[in-house]
PDB file of N, CA and C in Angstrom:
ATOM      1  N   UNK A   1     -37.187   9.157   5.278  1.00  0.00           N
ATOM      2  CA  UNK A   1     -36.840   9.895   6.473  1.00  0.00           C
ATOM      3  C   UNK A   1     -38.000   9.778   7.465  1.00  0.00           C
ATOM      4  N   UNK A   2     -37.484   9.078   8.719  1.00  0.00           N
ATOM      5  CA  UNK A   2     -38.723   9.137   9.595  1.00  0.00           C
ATOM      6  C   UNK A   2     -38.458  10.364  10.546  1.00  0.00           C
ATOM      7  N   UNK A   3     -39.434  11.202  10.974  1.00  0.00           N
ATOM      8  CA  UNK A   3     -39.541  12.144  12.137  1.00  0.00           C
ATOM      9  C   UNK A   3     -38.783  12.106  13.088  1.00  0.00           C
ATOM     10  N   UNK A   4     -38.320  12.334  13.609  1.00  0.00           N
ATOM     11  CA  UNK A   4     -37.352  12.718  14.850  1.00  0.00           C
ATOM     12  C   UNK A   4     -38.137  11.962  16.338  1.00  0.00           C
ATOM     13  N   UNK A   5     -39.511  11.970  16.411  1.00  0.00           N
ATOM     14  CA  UNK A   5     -40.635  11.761  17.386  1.00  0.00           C
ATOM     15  C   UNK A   5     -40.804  10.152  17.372  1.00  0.00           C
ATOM     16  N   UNK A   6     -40.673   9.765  15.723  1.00  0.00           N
ATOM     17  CA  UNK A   6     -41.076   8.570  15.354  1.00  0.00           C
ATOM     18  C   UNK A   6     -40.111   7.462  15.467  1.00  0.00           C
ATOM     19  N   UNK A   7     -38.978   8.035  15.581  1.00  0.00           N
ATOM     20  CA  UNK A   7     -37.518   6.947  15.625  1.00  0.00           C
ATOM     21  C   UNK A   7     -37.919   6.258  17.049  1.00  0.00           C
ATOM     22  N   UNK A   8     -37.483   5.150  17.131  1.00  0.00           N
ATOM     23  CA  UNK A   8     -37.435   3.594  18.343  1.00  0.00           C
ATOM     24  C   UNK A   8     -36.407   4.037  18.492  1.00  0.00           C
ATOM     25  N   UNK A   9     -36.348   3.638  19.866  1.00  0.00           N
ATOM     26  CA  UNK A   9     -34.691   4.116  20.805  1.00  0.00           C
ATOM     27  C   UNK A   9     -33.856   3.027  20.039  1.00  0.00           C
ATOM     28  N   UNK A  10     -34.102   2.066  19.210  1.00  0.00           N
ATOM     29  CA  UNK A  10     -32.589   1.978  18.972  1.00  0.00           C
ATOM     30  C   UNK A  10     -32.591   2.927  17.648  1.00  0.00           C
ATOM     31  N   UNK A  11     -33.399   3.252  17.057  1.00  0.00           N
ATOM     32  CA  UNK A  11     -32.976   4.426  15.915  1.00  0.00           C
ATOM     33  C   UNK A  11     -32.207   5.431  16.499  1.00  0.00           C
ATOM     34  N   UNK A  12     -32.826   6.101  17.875  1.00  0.00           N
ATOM     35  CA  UNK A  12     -32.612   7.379  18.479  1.00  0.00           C
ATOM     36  C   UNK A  12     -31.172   7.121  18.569  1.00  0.00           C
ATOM     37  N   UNK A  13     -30.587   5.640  19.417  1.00  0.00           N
ATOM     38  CA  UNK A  13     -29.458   5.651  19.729  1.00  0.00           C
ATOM     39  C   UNK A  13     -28.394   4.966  18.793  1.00  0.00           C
ATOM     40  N   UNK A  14     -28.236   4.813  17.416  1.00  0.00           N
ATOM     41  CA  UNK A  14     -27.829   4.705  16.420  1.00  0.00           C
ATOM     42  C   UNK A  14     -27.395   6.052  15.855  1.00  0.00           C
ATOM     43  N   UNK A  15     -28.894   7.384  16.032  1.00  0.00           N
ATOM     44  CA  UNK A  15     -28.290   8.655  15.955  1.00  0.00           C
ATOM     45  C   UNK A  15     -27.515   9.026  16.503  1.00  0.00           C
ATOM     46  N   UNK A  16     -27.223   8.748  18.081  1.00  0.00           N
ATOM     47  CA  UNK A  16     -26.387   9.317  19.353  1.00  0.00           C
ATOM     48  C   UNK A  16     -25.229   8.820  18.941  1.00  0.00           C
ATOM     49  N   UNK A  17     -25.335   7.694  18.010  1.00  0.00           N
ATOM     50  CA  UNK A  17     -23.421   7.170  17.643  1.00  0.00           C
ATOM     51  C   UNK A  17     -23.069   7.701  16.697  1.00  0.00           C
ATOM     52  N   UNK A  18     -24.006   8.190  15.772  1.00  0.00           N
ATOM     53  CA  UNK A  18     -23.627   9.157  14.988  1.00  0.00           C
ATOM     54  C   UNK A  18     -22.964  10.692  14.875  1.00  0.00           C
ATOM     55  N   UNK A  19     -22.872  10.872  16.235  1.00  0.00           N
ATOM     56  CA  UNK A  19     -22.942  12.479  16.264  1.00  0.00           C
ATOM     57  C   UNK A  19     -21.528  12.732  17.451  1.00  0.00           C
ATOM     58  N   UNK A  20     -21.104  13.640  17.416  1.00  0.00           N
ATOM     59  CA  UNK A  20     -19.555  14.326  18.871  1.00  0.00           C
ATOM     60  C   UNK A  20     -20.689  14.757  19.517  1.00  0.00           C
ATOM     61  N   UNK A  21     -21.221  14.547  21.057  1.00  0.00           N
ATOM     62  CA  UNK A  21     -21.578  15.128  21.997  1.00  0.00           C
ATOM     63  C   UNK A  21     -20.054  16.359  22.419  1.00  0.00           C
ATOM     64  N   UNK A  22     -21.189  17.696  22.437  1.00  0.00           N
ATOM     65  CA  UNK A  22     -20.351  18.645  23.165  1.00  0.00           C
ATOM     66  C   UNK A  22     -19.581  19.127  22.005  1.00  0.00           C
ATOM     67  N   UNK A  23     -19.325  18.801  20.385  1.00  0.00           N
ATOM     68  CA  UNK A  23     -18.288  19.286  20.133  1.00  0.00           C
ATOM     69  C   UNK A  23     -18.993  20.931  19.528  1.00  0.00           C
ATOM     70  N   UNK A  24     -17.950  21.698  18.939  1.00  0.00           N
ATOM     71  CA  UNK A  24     -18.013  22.972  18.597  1.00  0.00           C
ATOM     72  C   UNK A  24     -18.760  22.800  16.663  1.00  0.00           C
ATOM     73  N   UNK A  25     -18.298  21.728  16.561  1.00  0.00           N
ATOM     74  CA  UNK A  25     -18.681  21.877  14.880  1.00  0.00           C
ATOM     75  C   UNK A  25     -19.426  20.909  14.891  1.00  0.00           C
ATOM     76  N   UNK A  26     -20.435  22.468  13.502  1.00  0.00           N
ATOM     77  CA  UNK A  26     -21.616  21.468  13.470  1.00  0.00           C
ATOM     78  C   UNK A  26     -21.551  20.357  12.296  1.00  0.00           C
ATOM     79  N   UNK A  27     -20.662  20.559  11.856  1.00  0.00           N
ATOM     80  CA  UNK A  27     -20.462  18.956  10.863  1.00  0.00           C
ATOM     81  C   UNK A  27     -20.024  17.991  11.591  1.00  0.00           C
ATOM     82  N   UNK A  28     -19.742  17.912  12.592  1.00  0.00           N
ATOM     83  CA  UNK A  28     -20.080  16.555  13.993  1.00  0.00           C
ATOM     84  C   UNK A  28     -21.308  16.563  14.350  1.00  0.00           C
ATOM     85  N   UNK A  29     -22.323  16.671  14.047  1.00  0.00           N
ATOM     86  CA  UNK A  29     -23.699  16.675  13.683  1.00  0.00           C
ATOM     87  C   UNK A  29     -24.540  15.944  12.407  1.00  0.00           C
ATOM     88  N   UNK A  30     -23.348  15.909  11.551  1.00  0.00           N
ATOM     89  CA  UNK A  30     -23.831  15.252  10.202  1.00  0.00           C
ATOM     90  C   UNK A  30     -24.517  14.129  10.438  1.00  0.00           C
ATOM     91  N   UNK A  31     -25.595  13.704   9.859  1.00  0.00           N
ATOM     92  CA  UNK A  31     -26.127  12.009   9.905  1.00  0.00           C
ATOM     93  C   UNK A  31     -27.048  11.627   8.876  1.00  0.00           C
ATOM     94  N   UNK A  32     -26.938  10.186   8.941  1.00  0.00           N
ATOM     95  CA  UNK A  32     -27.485   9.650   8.046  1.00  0.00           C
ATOM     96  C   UNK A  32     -29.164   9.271   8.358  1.00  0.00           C
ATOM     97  N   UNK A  33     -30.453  10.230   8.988  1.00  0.00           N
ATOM     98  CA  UNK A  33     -31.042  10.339   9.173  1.00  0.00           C
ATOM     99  C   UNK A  33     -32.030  11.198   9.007  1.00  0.00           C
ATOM    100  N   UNK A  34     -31.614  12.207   8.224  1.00  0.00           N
ATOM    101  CA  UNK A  34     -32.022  13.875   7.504  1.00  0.00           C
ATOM    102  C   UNK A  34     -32.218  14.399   8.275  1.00  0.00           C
ATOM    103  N   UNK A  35     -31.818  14.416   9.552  1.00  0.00           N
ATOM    104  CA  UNK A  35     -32.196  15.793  10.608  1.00  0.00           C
ATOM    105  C   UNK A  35     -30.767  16.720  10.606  1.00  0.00           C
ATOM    106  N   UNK A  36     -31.375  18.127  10.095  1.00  0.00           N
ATOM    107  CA  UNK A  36     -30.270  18.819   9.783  1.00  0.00           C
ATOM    108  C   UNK A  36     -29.310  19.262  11.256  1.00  0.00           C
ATOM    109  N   UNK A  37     -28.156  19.329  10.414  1.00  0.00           N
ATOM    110  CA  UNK A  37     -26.705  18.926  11.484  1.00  0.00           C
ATOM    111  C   UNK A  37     -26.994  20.236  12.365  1.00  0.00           C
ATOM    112  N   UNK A  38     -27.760  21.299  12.250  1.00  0.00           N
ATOM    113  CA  UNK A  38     -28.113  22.413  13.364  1.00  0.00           C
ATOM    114  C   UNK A  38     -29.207  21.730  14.478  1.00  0.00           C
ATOM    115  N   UNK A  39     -30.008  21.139  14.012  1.00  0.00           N
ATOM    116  CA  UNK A  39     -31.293  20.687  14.678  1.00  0.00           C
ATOM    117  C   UNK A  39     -30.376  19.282  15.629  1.00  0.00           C
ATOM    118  N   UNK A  40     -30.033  18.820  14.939  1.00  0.00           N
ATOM    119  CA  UNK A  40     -29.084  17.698  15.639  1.00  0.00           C
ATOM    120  C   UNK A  40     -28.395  18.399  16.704  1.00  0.00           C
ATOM    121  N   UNK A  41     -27.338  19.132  16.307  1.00  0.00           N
ATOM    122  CA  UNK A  41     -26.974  20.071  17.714  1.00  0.00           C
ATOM    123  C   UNK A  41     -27.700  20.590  18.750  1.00  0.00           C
ATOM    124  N   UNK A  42     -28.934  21.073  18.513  1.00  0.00           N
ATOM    125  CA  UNK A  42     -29.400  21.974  19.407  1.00  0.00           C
ATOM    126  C   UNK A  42     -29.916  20.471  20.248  1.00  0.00           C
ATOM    127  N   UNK A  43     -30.535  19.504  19.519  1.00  0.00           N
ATOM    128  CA  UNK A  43     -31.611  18.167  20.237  1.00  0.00           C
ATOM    129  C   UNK A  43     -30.048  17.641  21.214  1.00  0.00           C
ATOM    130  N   UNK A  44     -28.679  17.240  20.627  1.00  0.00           N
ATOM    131  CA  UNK A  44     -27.923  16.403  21.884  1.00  0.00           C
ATOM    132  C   UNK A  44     -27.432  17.950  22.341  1.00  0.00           C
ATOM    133  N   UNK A  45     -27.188  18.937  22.600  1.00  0.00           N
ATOM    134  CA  UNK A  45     -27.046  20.277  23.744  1.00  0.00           C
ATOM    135  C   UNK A  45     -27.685  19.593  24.487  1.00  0.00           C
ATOM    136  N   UNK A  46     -29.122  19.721  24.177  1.00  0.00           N
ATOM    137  CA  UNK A  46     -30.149  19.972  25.429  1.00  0.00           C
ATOM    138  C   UNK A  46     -29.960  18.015  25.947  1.00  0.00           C
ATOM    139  N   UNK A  47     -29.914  17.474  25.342  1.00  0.00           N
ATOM    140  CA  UNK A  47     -29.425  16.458  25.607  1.00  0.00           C
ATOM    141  C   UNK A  47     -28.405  16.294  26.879  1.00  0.00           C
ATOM    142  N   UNK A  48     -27.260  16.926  26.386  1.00  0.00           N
ATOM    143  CA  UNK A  48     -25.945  16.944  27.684  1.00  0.00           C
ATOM    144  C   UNK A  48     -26.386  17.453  28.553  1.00  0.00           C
ATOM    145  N   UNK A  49     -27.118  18.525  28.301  1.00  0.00           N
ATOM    146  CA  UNK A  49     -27.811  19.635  29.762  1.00  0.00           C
ATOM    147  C   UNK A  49     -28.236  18.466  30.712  1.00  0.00           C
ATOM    148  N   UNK A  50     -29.469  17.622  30.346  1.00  0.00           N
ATOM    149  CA  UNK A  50     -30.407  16.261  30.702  1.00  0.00           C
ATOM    150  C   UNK A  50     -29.305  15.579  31.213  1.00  0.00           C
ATOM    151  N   UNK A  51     -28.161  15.045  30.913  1.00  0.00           N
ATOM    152  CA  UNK A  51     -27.810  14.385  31.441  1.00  0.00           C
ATOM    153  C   UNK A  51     -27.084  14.624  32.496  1.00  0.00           C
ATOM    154  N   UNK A  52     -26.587  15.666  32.711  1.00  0.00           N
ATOM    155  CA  UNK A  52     -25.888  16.761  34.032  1.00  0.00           C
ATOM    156  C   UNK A  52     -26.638  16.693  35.041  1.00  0.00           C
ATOM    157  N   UNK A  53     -27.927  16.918  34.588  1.00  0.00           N
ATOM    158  CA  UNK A  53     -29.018  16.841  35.205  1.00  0.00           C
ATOM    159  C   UNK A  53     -29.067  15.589  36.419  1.00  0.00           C
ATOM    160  N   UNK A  54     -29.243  14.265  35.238  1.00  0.00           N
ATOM    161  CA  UNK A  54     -29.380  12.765  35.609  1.00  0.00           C
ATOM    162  C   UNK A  54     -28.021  12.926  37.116  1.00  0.00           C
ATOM    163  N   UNK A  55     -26.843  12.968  36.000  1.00  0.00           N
ATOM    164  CA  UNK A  55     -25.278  13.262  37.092  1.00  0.00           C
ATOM    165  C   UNK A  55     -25.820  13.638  38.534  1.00  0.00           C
ATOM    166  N   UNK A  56     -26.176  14.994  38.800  1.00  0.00           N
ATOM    167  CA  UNK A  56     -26.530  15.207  39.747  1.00  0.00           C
ATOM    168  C   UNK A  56     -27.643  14.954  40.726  1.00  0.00           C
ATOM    169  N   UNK A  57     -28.427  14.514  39.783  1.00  0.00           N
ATOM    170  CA  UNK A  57     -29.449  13.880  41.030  1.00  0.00           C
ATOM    171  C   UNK A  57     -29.054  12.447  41.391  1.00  0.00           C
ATOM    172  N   UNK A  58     -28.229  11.478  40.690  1.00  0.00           N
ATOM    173  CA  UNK A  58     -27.259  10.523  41.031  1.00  0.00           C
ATOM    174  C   UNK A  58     -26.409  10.899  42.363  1.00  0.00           C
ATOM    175  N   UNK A  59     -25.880  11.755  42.251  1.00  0.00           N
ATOM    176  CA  UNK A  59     -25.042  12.030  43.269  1.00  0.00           C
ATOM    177  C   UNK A  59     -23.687  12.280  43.019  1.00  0.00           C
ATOM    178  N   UNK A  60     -23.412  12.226  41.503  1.00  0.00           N
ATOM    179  CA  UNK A  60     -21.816  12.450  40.877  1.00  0.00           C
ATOM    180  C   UNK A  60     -21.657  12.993  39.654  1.00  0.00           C
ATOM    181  N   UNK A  61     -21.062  13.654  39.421  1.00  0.00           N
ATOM    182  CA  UNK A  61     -20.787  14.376  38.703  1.00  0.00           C
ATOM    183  C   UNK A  61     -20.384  14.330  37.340  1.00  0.00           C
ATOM    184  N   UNK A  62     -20.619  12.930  36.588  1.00  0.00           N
ATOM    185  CA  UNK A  62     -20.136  12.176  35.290  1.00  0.00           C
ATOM    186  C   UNK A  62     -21.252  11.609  34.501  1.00  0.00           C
ATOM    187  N   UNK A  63     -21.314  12.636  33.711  1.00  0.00           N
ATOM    188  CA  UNK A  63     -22.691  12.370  32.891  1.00  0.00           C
ATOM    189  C   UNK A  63     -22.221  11.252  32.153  1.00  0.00           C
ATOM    190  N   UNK A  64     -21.244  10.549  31.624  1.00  0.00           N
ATOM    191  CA  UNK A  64     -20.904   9.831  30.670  1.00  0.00           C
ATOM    192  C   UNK A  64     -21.862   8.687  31.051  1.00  0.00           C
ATOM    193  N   UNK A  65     -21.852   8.300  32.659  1.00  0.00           N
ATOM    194  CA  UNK A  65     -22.714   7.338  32.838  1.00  0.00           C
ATOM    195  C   UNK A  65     -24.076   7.379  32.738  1.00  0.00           C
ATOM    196  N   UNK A  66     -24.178   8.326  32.091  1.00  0.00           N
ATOM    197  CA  UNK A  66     -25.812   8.964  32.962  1.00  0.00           C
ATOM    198  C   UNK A  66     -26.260   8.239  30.534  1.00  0.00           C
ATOM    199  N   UNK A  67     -25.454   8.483  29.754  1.00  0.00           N
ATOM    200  CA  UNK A  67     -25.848   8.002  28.517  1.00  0.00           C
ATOM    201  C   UNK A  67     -26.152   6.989  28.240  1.00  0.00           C
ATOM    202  N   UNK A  68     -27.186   6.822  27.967  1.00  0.00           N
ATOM    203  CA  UNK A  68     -27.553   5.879  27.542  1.00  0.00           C
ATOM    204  C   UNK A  68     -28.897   5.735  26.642  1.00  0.00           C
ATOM    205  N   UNK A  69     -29.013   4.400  25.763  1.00  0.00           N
ATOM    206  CA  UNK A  69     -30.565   4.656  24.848  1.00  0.00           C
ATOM    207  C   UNK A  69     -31.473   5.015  25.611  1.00  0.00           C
ATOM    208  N   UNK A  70     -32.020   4.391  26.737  1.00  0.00           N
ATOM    209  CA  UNK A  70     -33.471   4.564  27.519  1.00  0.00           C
ATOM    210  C   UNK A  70     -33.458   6.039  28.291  1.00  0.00           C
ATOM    211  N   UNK A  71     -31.783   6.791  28.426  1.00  0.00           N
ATOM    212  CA  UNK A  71     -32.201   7.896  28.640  1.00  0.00           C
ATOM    213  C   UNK A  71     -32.328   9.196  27.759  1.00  0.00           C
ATOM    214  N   UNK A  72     -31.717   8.760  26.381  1.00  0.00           N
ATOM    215  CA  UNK A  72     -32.029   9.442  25.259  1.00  0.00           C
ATOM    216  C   UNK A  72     -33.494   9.652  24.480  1.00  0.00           C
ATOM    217  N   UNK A  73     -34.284   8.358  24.887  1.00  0.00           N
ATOM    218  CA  UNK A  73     -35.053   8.133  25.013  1.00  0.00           C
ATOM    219  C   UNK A  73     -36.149   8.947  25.291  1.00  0.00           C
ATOM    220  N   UNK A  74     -35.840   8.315  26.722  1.00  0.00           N
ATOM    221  CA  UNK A  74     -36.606   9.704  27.983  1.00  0.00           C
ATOM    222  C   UNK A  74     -36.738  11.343  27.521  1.00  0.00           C
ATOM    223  N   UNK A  75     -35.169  11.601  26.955  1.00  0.00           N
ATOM    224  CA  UNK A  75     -35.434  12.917  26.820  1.00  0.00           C
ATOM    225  C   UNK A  75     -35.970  13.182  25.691  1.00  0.00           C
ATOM    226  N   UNK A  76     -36.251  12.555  24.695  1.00  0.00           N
ATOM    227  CA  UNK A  76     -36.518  13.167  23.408  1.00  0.00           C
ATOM    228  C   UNK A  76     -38.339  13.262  23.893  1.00  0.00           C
ATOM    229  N   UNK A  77     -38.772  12.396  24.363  1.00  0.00           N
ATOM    230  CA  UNK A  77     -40.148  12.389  24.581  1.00  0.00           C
ATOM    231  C   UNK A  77     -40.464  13.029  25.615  1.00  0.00           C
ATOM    232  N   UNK A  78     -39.525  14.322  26.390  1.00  0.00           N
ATOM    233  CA  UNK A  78     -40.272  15.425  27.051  1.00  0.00           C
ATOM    234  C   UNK A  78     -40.830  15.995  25.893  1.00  0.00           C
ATOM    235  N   UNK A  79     -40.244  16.427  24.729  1.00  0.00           N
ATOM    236  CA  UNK A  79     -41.182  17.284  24.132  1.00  0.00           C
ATOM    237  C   UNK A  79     -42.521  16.990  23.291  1.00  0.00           C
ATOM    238  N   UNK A  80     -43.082  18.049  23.019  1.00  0.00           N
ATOM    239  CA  UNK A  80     -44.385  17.651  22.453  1.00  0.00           C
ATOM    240  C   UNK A  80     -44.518  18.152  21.109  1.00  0.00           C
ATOM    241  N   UNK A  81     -43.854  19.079  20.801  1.00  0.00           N
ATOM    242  CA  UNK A  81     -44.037  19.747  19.857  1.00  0.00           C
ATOM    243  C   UNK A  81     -42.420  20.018  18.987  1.00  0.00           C
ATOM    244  N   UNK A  82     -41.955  19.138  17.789  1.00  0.00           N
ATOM    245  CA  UNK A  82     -40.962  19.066  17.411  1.00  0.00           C
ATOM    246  C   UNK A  82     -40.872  20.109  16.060  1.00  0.00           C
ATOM    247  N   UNK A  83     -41.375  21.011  16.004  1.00  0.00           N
ATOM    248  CA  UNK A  83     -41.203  22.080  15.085  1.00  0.00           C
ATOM    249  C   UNK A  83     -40.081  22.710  15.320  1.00  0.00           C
ATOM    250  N   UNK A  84     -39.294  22.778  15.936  1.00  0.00           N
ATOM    251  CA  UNK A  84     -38.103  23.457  15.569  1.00  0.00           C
ATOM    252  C   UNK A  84     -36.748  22.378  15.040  1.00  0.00           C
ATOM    253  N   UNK A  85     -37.367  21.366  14.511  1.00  0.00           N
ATOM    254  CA  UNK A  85     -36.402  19.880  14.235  1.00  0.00           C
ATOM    255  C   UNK A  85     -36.177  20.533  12.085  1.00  0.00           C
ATOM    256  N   UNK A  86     -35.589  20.892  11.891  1.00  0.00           N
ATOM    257  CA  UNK A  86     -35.384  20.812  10.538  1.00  0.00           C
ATOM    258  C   UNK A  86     -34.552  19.496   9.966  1.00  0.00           C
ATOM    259  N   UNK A  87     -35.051  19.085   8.917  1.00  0.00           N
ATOM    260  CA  UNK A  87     -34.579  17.995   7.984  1.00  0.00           C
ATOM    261  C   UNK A  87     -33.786  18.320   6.900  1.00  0.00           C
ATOM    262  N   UNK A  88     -32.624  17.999   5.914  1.00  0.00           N
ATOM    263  CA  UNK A  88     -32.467  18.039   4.811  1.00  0.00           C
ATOM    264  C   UNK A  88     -32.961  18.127   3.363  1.00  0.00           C
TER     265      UNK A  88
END
């Protein structure tokens, strides 16, 4: 199991195919990466938030475009401190 910090965007975005953005259950969270399916939720939330974000400073309103590895990327490495990431 590598760290959450330590994954290469194509790890990161191998996770992102792994997972339902937006859905209600957290077993659409499950993955084959040991980051537990809560910690997974809370990291793509704040994720969708980021990309609403991207949407609007674009100028439109469709985050779908706004996904992508280099911006999954981007967001995972605002943070500095990944202690609230639990593993299996």
């Amino acid at each position: 199991m590598i760290p959450l910090e330590q994954l290469s965007i194509e790890q990161l975005w191998a996770l992102r195919q792994e997972v339902v953005l937006n859905s209600l259950y957290i077993s659409d969270y499950n993955n084959s990466f040991g980051i537990d399916p809560r910690s997974a939720c809370d990291l793509f939330d704040g994720y969708c938030s980021f990309l609403w974000e991207l949407a609007e400073d674009a100028g439109h309103g469709d985050w779908d475009d706004q996904d992508s590895p280099e911006h999954l990327y981007q967001y995972v490495h605002l943070f500095e401190d990944f202690d609230w990431v639990d593993y299996d």
